[in-house]
PDB file of N, CA and C in Angstrom:
ATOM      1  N   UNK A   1     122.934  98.876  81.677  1.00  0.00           N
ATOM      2  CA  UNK A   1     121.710  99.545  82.032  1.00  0.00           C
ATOM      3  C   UNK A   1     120.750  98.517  82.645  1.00  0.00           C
ATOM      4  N   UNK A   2     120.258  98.936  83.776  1.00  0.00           N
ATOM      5  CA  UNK A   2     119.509  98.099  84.141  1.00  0.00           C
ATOM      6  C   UNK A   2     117.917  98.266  84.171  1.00  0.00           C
ATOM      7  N   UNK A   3     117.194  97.270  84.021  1.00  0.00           N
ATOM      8  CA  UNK A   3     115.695  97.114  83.620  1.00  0.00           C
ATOM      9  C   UNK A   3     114.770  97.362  84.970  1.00  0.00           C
ATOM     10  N   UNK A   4     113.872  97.924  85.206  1.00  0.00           N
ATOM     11  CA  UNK A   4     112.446  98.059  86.580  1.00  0.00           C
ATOM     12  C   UNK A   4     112.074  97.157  85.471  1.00  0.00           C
ATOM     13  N   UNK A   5     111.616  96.469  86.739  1.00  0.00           N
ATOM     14  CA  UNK A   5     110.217  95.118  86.398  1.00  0.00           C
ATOM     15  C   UNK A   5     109.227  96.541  86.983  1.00  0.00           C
ATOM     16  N   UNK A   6     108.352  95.931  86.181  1.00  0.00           N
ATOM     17  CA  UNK A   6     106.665  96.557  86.194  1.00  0.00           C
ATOM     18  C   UNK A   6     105.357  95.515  86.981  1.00  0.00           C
ATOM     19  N   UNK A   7     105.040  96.162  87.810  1.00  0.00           N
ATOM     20  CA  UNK A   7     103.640  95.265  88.315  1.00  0.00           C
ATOM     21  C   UNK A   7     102.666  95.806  88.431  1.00  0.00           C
ATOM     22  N   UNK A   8     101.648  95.486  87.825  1.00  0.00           N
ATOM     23  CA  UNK A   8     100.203  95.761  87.430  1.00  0.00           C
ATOM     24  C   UNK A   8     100.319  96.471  88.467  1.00  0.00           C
ATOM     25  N   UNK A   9      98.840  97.497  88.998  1.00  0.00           N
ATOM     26  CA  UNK A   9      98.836  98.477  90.120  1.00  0.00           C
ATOM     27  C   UNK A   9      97.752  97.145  91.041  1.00  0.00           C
ATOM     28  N   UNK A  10      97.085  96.265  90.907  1.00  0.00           N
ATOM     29  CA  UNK A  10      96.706  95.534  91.829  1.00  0.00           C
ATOM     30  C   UNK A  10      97.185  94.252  92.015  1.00  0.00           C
ATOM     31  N   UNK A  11      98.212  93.988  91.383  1.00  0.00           N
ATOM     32  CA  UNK A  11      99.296  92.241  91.150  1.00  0.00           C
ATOM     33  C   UNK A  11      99.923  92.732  92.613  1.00  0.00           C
ATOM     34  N   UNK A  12     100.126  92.119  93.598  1.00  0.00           N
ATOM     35  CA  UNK A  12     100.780  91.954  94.428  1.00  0.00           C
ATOM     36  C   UNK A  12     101.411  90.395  94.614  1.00  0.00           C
ATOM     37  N   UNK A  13     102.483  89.970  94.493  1.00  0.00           N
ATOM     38  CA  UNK A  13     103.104  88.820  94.703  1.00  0.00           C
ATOM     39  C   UNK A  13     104.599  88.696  95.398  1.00  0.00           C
ATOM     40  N   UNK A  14     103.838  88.323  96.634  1.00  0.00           N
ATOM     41  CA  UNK A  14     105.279  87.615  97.442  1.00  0.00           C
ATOM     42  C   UNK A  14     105.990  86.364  97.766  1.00  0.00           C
ATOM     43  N   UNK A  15     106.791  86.585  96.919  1.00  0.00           N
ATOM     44  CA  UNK A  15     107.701  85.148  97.045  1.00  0.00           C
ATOM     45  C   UNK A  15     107.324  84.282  97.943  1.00  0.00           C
ATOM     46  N   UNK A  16     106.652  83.170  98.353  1.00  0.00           N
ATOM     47  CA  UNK A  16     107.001  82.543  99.900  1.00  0.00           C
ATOM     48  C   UNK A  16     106.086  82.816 100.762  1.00  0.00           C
ATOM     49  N   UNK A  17     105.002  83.881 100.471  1.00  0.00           N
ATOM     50  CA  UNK A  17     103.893  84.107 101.534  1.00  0.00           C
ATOM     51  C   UNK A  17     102.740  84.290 100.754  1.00  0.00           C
ATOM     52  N   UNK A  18     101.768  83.656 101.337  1.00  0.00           N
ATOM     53  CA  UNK A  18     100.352  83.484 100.384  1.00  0.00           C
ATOM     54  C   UNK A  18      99.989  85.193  99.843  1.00  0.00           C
ATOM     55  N   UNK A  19      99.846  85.804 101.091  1.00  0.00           N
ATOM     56  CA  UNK A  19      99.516  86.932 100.501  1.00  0.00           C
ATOM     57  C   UNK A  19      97.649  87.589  99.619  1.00  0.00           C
ATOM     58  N   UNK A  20      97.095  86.241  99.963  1.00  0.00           N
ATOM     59  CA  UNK A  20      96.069  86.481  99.555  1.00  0.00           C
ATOM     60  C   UNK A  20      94.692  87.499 100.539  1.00  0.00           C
ATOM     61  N   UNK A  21      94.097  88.675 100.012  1.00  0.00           N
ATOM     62  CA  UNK A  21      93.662  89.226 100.873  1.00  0.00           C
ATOM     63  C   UNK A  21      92.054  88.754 101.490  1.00  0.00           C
ATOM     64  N   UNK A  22      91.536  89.326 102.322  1.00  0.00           N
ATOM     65  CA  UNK A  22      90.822  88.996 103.164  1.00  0.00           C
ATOM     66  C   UNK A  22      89.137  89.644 102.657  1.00  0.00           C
ATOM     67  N   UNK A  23      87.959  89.217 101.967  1.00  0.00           N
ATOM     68  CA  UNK A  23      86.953  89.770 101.401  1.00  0.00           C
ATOM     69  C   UNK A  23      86.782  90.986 102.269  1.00  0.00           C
ATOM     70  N   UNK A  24      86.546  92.515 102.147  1.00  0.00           N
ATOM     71  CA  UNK A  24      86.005  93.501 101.992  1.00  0.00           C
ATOM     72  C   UNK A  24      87.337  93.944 103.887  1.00  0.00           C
ATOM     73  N   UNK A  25      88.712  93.387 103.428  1.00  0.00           N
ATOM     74  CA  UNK A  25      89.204  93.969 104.617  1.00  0.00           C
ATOM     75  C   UNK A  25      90.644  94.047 103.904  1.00  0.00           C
ATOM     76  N   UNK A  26      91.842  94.495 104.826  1.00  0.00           N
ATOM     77  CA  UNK A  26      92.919  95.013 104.284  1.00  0.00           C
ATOM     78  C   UNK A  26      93.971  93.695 104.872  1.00  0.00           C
ATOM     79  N   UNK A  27      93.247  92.602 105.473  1.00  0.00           N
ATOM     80  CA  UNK A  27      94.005  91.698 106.251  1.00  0.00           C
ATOM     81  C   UNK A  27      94.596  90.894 104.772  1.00  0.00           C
ATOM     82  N   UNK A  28      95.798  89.997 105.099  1.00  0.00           N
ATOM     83  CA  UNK A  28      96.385  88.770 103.931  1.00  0.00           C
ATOM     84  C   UNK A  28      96.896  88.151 104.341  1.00  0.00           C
ATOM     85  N   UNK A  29      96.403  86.856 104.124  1.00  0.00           N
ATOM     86  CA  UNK A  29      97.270  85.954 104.786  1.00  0.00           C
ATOM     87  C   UNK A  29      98.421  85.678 104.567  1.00  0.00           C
ATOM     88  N   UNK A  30      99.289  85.099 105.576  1.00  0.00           N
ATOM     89  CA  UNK A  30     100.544  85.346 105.779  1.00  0.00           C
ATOM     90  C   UNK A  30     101.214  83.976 105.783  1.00  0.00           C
ATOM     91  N   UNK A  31     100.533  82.923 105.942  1.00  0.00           N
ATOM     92  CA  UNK A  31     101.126  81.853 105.714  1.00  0.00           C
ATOM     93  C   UNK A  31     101.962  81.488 104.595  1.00  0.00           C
ATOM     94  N   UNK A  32     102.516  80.462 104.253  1.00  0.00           N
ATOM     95  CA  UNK A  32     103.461  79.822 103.207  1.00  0.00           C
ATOM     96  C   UNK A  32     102.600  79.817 101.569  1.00  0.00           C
ATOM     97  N   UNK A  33     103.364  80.194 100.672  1.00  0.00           N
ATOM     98  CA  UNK A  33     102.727  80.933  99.288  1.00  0.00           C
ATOM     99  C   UNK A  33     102.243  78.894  99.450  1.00  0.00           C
ATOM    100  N   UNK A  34     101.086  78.563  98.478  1.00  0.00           N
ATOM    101  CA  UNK A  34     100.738  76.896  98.192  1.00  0.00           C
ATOM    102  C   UNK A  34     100.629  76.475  99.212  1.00  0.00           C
ATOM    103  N   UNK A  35      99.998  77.081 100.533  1.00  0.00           N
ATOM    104  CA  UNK A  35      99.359  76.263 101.633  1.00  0.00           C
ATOM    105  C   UNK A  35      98.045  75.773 101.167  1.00  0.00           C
ATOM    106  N   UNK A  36      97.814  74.504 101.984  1.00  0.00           N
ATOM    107  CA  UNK A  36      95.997  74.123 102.154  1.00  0.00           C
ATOM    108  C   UNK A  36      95.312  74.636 103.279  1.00  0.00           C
ATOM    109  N   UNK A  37      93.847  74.814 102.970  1.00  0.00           N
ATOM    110  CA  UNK A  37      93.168  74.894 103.773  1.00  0.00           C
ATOM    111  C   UNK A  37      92.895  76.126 104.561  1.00  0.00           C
ATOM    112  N   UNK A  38      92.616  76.819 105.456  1.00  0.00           N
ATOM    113  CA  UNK A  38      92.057  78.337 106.351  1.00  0.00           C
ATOM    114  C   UNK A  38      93.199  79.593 105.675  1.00  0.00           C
ATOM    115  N   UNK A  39      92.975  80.282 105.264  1.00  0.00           N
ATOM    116  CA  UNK A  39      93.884  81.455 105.047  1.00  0.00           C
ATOM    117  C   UNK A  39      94.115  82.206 107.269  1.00  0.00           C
ATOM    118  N   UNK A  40      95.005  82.381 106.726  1.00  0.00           N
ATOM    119  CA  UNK A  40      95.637  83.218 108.118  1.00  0.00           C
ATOM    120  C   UNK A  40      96.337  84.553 108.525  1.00  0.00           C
ATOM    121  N   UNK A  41      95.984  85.348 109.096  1.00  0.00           N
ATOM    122  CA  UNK A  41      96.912  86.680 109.051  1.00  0.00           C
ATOM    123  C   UNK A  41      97.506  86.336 110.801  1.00  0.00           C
ATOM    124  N   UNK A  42      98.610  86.189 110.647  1.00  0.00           N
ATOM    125  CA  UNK A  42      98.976  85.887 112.548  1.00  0.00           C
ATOM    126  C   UNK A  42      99.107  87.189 113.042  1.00  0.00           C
ATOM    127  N   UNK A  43      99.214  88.435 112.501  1.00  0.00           N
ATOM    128  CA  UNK A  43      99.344  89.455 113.055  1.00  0.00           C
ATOM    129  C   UNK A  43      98.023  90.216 113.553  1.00  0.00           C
ATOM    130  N   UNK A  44      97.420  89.597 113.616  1.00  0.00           N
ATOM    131  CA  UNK A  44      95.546  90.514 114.046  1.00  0.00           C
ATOM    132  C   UNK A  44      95.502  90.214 115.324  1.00  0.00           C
ATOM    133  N   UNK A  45      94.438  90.015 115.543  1.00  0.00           N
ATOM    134  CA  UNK A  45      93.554  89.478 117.137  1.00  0.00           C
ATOM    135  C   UNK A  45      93.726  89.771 118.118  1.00  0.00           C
ATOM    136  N   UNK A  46      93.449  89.807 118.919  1.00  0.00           N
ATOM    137  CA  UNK A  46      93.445  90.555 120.332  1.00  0.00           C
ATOM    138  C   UNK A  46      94.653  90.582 120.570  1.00  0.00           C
ATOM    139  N   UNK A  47      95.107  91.372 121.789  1.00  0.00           N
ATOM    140  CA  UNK A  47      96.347  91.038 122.101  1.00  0.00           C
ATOM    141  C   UNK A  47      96.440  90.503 123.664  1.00  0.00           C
ATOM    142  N   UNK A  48      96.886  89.175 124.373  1.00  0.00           N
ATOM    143  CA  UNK A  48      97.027  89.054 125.033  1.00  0.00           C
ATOM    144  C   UNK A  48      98.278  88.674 125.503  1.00  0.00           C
ATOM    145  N   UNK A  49      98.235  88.648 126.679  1.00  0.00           N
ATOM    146  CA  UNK A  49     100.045  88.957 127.150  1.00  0.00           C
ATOM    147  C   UNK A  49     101.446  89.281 126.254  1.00  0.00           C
ATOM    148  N   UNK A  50     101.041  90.214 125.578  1.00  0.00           N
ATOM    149  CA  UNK A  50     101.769  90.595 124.860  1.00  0.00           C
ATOM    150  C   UNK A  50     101.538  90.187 123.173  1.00  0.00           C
ATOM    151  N   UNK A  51     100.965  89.276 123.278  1.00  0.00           N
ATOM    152  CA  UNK A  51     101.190  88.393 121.744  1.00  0.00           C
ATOM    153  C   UNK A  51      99.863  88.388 121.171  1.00  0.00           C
ATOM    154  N   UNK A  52      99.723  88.439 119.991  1.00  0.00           N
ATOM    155  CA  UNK A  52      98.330  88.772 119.019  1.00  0.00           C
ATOM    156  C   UNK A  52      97.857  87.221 118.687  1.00  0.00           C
ATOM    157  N   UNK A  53      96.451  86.954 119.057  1.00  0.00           N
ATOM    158  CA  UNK A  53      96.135  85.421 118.223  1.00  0.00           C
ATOM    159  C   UNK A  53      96.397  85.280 117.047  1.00  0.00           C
ATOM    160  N   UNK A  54      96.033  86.275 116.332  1.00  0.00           N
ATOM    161  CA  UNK A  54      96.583  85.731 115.290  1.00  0.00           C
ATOM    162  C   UNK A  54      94.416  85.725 114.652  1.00  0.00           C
ATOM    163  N   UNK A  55      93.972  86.159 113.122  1.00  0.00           N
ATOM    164  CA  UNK A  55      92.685  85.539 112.889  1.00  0.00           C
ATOM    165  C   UNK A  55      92.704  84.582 111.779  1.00  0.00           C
ATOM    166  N   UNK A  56      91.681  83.694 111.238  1.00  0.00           N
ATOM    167  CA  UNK A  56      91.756  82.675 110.423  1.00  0.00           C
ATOM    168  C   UNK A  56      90.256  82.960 109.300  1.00  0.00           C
ATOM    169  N   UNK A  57      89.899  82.576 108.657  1.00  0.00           N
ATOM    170  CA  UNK A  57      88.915  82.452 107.372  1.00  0.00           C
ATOM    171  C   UNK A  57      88.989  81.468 106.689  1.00  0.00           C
ATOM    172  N   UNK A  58      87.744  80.964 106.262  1.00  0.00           N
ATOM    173  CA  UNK A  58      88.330  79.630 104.804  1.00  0.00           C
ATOM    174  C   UNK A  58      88.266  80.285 103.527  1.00  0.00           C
ATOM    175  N   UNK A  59      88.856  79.384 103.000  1.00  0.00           N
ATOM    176  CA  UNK A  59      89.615  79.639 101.600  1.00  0.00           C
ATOM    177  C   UNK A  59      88.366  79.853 100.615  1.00  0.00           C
ATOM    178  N   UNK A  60      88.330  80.827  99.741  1.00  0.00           N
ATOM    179  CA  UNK A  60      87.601  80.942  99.020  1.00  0.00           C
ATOM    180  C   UNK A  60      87.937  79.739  97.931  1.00  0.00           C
ATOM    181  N   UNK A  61      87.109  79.514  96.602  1.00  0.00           N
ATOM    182  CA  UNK A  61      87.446  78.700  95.438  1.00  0.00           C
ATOM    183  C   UNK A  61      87.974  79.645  94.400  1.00  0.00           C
ATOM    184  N   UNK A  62      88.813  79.143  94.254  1.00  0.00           N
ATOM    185  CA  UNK A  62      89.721  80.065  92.534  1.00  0.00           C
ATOM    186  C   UNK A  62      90.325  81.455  93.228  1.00  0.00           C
ATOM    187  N   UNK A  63      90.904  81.858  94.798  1.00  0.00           N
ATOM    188  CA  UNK A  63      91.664  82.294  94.950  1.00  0.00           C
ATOM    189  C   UNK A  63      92.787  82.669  94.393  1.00  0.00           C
ATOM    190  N   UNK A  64      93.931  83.534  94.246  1.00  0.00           N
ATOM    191  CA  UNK A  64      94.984  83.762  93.461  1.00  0.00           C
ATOM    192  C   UNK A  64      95.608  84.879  93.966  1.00  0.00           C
ATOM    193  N   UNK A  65      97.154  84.785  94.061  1.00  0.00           N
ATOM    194  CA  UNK A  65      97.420  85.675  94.740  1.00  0.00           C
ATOM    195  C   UNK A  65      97.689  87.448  93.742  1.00  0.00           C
ATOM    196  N   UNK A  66      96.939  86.870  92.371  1.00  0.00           N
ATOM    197  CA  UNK A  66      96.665  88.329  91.854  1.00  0.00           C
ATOM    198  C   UNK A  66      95.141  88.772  92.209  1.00  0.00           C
ATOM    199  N   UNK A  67      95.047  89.437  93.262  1.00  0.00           N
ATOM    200  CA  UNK A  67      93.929  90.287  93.311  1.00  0.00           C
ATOM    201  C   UNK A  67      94.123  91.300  93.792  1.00  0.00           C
TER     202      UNK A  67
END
């Protein structure tokens, strides 16, 4: 018989990607889970010739990727 793991209804945690979200928006950064420095979502920003910039933010203090 096998066991469901359970996760809180606001614990979100992904292996390998920060995942931390963006104050009062639905963006998360997407970089490497234990990066330093600017949180990043590369999938936002304008789109030019095809390809999205990408937007950036700094890191809040006492971040965590349970929020």
């Amino acid at each position: 018989m096998s066991q469901q793991r359970t996760t809180a209804e606001r614990h979100v945690e992904i292996p390998g990607i920060c995942f931390i979200r963006q104050p009062e928006s639905t963006l998360r950064c997407t970089m490497s889970a234990g990066h330093y420095g600017e949180r990043r979502h590369f999938y936002s920003g304008p789109l030019t010739h095809g390809f999205r910039s990408g937007t950036s933010r700094p890191s809040r203090p006492g971040e965590t990727q349970a929020d």
